[in-house]
PDB file of N, CA and C in Angstrom:
ATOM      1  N   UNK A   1      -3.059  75.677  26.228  1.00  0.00           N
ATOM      2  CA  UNK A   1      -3.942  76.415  27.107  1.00  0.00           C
ATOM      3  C   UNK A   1      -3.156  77.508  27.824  1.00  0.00           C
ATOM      4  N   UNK A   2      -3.777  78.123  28.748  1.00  0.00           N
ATOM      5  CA  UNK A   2      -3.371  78.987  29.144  1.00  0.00           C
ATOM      6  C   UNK A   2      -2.594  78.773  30.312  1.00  0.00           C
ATOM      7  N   UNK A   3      -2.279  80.010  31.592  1.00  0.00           N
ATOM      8  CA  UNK A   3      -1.260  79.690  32.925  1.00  0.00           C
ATOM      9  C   UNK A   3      -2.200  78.561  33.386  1.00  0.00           C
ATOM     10  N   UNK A   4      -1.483  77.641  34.127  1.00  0.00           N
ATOM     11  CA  UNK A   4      -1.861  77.098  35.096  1.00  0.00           C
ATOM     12  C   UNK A   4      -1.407  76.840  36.458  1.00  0.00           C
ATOM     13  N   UNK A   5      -2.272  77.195  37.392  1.00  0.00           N
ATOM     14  CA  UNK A   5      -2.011  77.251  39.308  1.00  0.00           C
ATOM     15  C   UNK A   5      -2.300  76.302  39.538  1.00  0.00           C
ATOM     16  N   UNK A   6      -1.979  76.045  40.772  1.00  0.00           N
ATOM     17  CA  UNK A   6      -1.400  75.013  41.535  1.00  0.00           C
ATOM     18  C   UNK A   6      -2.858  74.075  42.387  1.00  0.00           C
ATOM     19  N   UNK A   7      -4.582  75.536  41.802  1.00  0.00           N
ATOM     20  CA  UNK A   7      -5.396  74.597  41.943  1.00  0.00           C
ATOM     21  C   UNK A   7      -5.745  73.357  41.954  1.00  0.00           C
ATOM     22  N   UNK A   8      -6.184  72.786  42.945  1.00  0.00           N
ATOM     23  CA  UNK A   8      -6.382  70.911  42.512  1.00  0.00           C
ATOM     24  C   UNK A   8      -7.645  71.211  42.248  1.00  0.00           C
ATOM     25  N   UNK A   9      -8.061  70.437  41.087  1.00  0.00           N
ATOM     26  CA  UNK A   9      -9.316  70.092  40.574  1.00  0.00           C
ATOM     27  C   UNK A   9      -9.680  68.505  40.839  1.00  0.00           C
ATOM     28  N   UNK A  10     -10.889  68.156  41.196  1.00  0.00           N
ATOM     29  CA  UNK A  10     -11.645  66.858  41.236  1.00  0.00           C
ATOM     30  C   UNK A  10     -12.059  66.279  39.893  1.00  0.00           C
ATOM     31  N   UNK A  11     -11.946  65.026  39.841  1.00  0.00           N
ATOM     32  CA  UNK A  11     -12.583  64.411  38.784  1.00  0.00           C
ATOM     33  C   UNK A  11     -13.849  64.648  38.212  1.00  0.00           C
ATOM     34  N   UNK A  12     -14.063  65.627  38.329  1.00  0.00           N
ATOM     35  CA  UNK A  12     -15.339  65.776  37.601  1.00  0.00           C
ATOM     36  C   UNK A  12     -15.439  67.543  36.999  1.00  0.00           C
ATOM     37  N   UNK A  13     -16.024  67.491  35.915  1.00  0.00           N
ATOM     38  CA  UNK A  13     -15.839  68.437  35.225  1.00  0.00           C
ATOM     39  C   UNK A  13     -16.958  69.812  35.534  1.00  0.00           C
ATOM     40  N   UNK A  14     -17.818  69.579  36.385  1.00  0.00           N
ATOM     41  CA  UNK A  14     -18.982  70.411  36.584  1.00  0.00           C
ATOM     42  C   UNK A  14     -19.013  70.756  38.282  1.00  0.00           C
ATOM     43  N   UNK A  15     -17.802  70.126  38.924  1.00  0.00           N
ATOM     44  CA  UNK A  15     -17.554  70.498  40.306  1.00  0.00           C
ATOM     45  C   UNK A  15     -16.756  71.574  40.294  1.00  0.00           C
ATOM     46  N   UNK A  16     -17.505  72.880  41.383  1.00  0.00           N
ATOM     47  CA  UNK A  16     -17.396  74.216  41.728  1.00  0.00           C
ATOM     48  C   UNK A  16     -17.267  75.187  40.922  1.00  0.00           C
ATOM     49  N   UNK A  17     -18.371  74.878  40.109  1.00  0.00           N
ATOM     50  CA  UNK A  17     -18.397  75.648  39.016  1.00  0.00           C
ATOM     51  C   UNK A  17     -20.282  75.932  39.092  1.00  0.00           C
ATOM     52  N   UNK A  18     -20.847  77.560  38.415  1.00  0.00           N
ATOM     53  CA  UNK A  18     -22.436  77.511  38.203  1.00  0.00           C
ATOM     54  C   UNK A  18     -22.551  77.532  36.662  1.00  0.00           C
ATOM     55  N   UNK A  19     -23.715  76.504  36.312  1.00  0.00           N
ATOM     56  CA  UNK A  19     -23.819  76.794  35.240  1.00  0.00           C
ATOM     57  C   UNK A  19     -24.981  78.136  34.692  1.00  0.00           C
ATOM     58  N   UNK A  20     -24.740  78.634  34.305  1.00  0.00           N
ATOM     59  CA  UNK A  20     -25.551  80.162  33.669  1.00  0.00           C
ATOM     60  C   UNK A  20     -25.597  80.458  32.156  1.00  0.00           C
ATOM     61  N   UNK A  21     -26.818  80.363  31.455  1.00  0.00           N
ATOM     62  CA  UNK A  21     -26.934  80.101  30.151  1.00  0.00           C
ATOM     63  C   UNK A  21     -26.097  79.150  29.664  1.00  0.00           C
ATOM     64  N   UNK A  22     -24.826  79.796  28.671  1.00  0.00           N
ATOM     65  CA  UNK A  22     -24.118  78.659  27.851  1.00  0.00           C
ATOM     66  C   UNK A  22     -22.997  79.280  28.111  1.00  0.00           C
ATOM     67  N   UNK A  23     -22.779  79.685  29.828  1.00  0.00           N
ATOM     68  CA  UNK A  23     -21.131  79.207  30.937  1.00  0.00           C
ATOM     69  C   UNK A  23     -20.978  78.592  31.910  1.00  0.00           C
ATOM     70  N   UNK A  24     -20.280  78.571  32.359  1.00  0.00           N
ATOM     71  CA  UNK A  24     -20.027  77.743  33.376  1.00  0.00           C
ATOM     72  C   UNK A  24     -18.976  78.426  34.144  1.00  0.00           C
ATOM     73  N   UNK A  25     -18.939  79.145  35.205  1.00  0.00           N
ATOM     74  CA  UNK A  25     -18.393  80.199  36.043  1.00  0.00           C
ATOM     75  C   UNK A  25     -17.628  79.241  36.975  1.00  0.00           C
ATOM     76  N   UNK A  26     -16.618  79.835  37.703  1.00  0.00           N
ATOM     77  CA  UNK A  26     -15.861  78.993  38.677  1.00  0.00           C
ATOM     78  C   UNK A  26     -16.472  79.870  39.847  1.00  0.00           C
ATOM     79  N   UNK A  27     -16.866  78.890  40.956  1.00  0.00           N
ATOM     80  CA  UNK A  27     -17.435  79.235  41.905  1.00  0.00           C
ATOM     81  C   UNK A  27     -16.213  79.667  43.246  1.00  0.00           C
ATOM     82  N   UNK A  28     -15.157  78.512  43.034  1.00  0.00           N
ATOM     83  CA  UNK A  28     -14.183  78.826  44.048  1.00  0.00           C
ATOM     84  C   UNK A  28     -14.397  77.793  45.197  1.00  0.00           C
ATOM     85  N   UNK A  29     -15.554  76.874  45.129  1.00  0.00           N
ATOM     86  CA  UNK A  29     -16.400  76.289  46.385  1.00  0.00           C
ATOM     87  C   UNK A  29     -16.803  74.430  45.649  1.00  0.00           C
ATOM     88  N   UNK A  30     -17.195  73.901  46.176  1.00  0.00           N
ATOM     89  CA  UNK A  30     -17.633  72.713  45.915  1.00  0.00           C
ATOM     90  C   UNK A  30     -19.238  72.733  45.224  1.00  0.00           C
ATOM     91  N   UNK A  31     -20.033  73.584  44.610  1.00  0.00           N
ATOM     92  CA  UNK A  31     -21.045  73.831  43.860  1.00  0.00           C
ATOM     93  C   UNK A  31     -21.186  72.821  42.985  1.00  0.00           C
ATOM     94  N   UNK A  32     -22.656  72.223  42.363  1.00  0.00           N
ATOM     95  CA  UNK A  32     -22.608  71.577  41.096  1.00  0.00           C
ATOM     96  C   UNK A  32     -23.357  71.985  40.592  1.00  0.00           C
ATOM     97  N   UNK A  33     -22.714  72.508  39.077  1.00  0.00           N
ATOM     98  CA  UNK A  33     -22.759  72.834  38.342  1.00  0.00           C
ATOM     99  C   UNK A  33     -24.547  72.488  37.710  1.00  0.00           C
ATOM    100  N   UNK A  34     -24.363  71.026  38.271  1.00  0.00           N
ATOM    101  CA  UNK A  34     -25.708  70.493  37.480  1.00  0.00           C
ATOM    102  C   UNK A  34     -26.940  70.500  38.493  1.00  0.00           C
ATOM    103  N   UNK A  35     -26.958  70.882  39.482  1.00  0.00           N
ATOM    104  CA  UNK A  35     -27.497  71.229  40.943  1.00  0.00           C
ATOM    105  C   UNK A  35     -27.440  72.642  41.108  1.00  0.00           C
ATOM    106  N   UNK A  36     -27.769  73.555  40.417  1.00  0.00           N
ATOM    107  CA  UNK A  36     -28.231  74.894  40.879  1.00  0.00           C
ATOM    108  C   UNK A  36     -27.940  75.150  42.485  1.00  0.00           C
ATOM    109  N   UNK A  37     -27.507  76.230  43.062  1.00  0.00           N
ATOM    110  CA  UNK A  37     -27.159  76.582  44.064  1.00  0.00           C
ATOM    111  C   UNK A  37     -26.825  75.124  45.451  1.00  0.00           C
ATOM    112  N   UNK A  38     -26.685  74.262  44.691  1.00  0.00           N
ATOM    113  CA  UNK A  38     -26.785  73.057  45.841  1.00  0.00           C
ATOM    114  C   UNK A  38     -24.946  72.514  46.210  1.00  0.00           C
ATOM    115  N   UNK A  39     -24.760  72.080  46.720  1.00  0.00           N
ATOM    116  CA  UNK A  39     -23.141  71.613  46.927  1.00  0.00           C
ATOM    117  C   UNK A  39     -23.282  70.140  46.001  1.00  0.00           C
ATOM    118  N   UNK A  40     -21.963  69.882  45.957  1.00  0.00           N
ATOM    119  CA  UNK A  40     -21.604  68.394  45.269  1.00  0.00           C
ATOM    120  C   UNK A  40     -22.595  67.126  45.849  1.00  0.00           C
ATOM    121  N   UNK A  41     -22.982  66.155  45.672  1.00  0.00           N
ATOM    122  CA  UNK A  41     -23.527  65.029  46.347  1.00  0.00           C
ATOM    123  C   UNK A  41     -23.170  64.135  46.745  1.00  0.00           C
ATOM    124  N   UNK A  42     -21.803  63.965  46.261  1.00  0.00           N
ATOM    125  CA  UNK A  42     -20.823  63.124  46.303  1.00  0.00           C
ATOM    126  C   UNK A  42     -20.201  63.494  47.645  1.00  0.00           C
ATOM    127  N   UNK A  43     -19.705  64.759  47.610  1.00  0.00           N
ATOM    128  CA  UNK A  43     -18.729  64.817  49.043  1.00  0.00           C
ATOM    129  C   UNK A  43     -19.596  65.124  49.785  1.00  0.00           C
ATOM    130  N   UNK A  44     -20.747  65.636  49.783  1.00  0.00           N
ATOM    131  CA  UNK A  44     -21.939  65.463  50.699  1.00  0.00           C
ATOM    132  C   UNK A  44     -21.961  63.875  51.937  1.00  0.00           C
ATOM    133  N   UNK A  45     -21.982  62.992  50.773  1.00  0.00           N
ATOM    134  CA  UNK A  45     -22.033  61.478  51.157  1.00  0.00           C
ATOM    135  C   UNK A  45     -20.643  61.259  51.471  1.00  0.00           C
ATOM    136  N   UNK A  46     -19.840  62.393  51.904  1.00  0.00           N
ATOM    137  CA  UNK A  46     -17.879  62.072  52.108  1.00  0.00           C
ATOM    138  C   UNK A  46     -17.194  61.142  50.971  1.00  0.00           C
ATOM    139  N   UNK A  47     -17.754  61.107  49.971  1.00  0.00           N
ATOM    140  CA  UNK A  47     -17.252  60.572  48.981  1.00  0.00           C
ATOM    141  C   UNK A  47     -16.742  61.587  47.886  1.00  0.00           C
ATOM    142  N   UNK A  48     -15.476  61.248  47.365  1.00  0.00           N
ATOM    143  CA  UNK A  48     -14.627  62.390  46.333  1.00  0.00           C
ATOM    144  C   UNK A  48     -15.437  62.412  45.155  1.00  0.00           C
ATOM    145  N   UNK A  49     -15.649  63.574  44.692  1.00  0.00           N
ATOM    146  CA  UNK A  49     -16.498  63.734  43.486  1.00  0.00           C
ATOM    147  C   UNK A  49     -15.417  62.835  42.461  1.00  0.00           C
ATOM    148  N   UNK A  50     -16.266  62.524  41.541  1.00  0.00           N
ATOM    149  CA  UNK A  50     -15.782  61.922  40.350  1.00  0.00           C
ATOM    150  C   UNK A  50     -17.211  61.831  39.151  1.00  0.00           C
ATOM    151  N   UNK A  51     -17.296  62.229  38.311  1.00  0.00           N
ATOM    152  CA  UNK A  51     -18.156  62.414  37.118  1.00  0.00           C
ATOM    153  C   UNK A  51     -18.781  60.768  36.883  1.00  0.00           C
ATOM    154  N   UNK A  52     -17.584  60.031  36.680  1.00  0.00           N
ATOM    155  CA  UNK A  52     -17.503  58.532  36.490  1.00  0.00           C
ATOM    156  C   UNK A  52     -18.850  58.109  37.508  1.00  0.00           C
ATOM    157  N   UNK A  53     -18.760  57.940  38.886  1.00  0.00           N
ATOM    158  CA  UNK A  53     -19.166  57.966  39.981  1.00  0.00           C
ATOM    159  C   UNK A  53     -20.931  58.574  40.052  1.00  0.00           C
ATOM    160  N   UNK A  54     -20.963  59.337  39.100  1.00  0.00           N
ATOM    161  CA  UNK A  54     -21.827  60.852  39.955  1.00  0.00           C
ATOM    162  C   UNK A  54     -22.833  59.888  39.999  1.00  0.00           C
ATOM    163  N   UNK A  55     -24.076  59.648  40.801  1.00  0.00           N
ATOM    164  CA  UNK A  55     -25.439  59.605  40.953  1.00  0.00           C
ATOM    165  C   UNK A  55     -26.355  60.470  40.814  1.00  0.00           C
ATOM    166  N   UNK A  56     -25.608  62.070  40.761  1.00  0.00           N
ATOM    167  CA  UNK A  56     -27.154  63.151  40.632  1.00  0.00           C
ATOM    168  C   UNK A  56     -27.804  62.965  39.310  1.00  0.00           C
ATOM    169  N   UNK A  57     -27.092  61.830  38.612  1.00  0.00           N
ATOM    170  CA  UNK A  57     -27.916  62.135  37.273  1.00  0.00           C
ATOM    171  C   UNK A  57     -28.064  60.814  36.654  1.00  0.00           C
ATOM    172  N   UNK A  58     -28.643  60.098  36.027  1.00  0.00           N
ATOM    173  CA  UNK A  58     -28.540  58.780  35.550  1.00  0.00           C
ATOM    174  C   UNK A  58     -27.711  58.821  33.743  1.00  0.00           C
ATOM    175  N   UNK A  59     -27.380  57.931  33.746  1.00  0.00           N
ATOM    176  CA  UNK A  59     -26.429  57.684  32.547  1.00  0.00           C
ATOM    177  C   UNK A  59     -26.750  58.308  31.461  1.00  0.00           C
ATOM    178  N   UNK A  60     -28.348  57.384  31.066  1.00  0.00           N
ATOM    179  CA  UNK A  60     -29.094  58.550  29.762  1.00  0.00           C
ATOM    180  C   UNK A  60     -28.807  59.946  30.203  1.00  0.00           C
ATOM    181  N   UNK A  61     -28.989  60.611  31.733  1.00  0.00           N
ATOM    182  CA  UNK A  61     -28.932  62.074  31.624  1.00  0.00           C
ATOM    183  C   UNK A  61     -27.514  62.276  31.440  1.00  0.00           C
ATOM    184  N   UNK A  62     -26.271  61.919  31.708  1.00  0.00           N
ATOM    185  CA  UNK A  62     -24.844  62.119  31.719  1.00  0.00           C
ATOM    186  C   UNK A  62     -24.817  62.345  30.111  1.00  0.00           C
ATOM    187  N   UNK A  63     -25.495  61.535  29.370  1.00  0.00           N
ATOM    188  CA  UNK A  63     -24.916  61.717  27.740  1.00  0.00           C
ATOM    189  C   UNK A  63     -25.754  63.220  27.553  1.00  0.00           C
ATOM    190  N   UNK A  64     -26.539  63.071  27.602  1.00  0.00           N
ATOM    191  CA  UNK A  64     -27.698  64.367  27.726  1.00  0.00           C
ATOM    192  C   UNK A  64     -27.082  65.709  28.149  1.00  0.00           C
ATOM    193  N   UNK A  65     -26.557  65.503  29.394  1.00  0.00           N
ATOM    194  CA  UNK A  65     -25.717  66.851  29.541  1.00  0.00           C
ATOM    195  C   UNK A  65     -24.437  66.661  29.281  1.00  0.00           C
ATOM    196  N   UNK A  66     -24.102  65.580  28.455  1.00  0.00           N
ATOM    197  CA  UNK A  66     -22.359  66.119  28.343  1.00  0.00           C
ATOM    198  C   UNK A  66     -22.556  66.601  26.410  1.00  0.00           C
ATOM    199  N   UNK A  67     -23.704  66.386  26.161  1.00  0.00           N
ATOM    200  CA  UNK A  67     -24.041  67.405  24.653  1.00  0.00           C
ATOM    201  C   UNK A  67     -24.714  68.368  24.924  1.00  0.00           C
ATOM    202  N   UNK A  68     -25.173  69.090  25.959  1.00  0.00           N
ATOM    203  CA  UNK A  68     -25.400  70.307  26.114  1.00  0.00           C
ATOM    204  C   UNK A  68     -24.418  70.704  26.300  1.00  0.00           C
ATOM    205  N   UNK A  69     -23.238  70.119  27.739  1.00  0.00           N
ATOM    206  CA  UNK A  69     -22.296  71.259  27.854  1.00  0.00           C
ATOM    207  C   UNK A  69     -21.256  71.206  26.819  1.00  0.00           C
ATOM    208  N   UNK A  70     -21.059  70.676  25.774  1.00  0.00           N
ATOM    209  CA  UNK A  70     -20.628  70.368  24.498  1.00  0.00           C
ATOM    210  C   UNK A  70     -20.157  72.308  23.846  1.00  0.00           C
ATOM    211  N   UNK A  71     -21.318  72.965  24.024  1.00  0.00           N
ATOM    212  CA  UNK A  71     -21.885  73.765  23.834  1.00  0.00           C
ATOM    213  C   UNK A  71     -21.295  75.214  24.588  1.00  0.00           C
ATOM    214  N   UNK A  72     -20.553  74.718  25.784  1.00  0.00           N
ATOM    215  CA  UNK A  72     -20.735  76.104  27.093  1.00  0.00           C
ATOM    216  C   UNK A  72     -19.240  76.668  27.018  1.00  0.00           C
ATOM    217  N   UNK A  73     -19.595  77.770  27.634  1.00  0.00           N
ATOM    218  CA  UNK A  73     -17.449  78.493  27.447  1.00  0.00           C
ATOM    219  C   UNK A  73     -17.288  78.007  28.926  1.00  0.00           C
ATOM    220  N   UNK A  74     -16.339  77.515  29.418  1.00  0.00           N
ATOM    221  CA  UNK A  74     -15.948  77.545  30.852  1.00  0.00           C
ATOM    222  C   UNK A  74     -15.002  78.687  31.236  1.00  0.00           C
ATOM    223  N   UNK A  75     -15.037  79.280  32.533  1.00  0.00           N
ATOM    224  CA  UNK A  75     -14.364  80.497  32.985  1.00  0.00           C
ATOM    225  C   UNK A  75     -14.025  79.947  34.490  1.00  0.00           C
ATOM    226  N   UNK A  76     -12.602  78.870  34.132  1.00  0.00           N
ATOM    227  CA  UNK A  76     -11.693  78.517  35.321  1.00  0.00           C
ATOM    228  C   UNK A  76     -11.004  79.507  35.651  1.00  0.00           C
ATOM    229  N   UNK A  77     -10.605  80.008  36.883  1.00  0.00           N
ATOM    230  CA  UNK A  77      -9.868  81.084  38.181  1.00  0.00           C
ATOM    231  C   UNK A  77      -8.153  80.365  37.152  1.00  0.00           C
ATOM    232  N   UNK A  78      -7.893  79.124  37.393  1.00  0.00           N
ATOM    233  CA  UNK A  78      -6.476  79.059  36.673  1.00  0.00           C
ATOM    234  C   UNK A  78      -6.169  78.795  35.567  1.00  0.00           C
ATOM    235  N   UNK A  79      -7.203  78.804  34.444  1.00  0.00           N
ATOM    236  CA  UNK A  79      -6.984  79.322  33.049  1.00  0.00           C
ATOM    237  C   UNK A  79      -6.815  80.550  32.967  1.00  0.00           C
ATOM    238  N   UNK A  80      -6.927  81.604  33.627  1.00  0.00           N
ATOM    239  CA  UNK A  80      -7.425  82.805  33.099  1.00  0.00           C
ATOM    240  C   UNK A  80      -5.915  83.528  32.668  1.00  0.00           C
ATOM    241  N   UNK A  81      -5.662  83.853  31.359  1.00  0.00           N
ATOM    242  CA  UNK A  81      -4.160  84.687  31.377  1.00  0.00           C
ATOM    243  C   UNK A  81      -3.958  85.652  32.486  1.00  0.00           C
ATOM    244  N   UNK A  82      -2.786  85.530  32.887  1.00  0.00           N
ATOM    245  CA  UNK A  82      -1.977  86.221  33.727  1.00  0.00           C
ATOM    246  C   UNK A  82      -1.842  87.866  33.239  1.00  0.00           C
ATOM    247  N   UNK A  83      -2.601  88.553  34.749  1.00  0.00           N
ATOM    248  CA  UNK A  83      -2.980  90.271  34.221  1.00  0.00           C
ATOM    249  C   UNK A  83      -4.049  90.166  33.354  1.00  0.00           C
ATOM    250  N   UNK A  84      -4.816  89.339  32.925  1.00  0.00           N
ATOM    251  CA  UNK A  84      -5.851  89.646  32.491  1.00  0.00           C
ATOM    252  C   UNK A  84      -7.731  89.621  33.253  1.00  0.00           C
ATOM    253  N   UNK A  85      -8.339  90.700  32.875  1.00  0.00           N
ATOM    254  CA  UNK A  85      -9.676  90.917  34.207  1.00  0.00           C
ATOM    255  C   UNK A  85     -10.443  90.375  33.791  1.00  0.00           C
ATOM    256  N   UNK A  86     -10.473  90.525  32.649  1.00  0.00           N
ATOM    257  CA  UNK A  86     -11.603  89.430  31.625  1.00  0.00           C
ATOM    258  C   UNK A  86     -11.190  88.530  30.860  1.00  0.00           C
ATOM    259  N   UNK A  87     -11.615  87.383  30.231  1.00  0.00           N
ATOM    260  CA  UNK A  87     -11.415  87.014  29.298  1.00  0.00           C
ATOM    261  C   UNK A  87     -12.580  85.935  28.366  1.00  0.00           C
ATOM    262  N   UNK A  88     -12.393  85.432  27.581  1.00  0.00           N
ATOM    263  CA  UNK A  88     -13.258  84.655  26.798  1.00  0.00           C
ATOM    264  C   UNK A  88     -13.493  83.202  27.121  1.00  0.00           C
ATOM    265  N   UNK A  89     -12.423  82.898  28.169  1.00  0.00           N
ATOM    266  CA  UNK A  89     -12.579  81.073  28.555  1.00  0.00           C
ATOM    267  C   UNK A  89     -12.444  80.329  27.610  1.00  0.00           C
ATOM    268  N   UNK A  90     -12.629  78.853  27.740  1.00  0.00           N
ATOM    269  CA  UNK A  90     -12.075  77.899  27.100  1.00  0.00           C
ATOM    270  C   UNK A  90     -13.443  76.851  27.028  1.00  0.00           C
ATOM    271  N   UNK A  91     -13.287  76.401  25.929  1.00  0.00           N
ATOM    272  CA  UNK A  91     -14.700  75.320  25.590  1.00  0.00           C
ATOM    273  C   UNK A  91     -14.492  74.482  26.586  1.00  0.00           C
ATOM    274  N   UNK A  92     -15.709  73.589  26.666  1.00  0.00           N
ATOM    275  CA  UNK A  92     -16.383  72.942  27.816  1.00  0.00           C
ATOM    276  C   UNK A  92     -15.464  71.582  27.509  1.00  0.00           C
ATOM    277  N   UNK A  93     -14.923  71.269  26.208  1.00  0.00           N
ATOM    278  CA  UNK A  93     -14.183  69.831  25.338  1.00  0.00           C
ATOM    279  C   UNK A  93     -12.224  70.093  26.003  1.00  0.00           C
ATOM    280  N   UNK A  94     -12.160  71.285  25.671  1.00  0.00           N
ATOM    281  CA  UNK A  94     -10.939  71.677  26.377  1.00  0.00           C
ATOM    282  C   UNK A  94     -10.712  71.586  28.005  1.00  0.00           C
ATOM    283  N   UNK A  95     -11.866  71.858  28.576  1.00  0.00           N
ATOM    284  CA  UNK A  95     -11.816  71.994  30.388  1.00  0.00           C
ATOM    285  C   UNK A  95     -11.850  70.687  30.776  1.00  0.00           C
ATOM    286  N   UNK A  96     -13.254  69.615  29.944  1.00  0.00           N
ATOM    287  CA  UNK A  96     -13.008  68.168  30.222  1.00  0.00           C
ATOM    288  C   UNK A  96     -11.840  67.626  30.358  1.00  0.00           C
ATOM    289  N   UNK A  97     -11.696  67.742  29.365  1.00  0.00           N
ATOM    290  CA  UNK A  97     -10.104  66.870  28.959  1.00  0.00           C
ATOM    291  C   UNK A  97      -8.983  67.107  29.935  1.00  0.00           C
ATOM    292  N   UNK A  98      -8.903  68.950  30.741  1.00  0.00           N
ATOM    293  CA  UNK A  98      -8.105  69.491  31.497  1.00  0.00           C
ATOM    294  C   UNK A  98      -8.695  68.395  32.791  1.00  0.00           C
ATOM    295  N   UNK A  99      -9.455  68.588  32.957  1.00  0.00           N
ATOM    296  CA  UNK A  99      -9.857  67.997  34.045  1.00  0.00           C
ATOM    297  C   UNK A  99     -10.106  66.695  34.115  1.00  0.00           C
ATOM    298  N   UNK A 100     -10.657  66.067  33.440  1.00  0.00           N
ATOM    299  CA  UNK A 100     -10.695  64.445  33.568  1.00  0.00           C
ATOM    300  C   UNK A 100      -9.205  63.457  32.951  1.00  0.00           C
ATOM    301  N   UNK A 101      -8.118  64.422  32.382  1.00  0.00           N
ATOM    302  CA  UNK A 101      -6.888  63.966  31.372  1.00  0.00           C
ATOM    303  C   UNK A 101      -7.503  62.945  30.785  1.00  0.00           C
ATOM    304  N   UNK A 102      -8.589  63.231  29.946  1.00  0.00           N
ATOM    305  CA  UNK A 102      -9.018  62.294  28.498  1.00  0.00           C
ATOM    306  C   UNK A 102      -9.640  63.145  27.935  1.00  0.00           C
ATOM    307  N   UNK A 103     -10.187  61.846  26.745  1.00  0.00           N
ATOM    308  CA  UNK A 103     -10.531  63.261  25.607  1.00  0.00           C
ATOM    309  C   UNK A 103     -12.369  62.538  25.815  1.00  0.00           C
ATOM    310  N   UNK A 104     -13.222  63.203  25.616  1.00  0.00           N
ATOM    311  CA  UNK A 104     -14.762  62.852  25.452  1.00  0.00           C
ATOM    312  C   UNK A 104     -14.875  62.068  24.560  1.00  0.00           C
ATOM    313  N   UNK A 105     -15.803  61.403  25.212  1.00  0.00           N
ATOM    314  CA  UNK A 105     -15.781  59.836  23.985  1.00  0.00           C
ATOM    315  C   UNK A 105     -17.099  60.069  23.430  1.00  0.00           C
TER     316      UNK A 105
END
């Protein structure tokens, strides 16, 4: 993959990030992804996000959206090559894995 900063990321792969068509933008903020303009629910309730954890969605929906976002480019702030303004991002299977250190089961 590409540089990586010293960002801490949360266990969960759809925290502070919007999803928009088939991306997933880094917000910079505690956003979910799967909650349109809404904050996390988890740290809402002072509890650390974790995907494992999440309640905004029930299990059937977790498989449900983890094969949609199967699908999405992600555009993380510390993937992005160094000097570069744009770029193409990294699949949604690559960011998981960055972020949860496993692979999708």
């Amino acid at each position: 993959m590409a540089s990586i900063a010293d960002k801490e990321r949360r266990w969960c792969p759809f925290y502070g990030f919007a999803w928009v068509y088939n991306v997933m933008i880094d917000t910079n903020g505690n956003q979910c992804a799967l909650a349109p303009g809404y904050p996390c629910k988890m740290e809402m309730d002072e509890k650390p996000p974790d995907w494992q954890e999440c309640t905004i969605v029930s299990h059937e929906e977790k498989e449900w959206r983890m094969e949609e976002a199967s699908r999405l480019v992600v555009i993380a702030d510390e993937l992005r090559p160094k000097g570069e303004c744009a770029w193409e991002g990294v699949s949604f299977q690559d960011w998981y894995e960055y972020v949860m250190r496993e692979h999708i089961v």
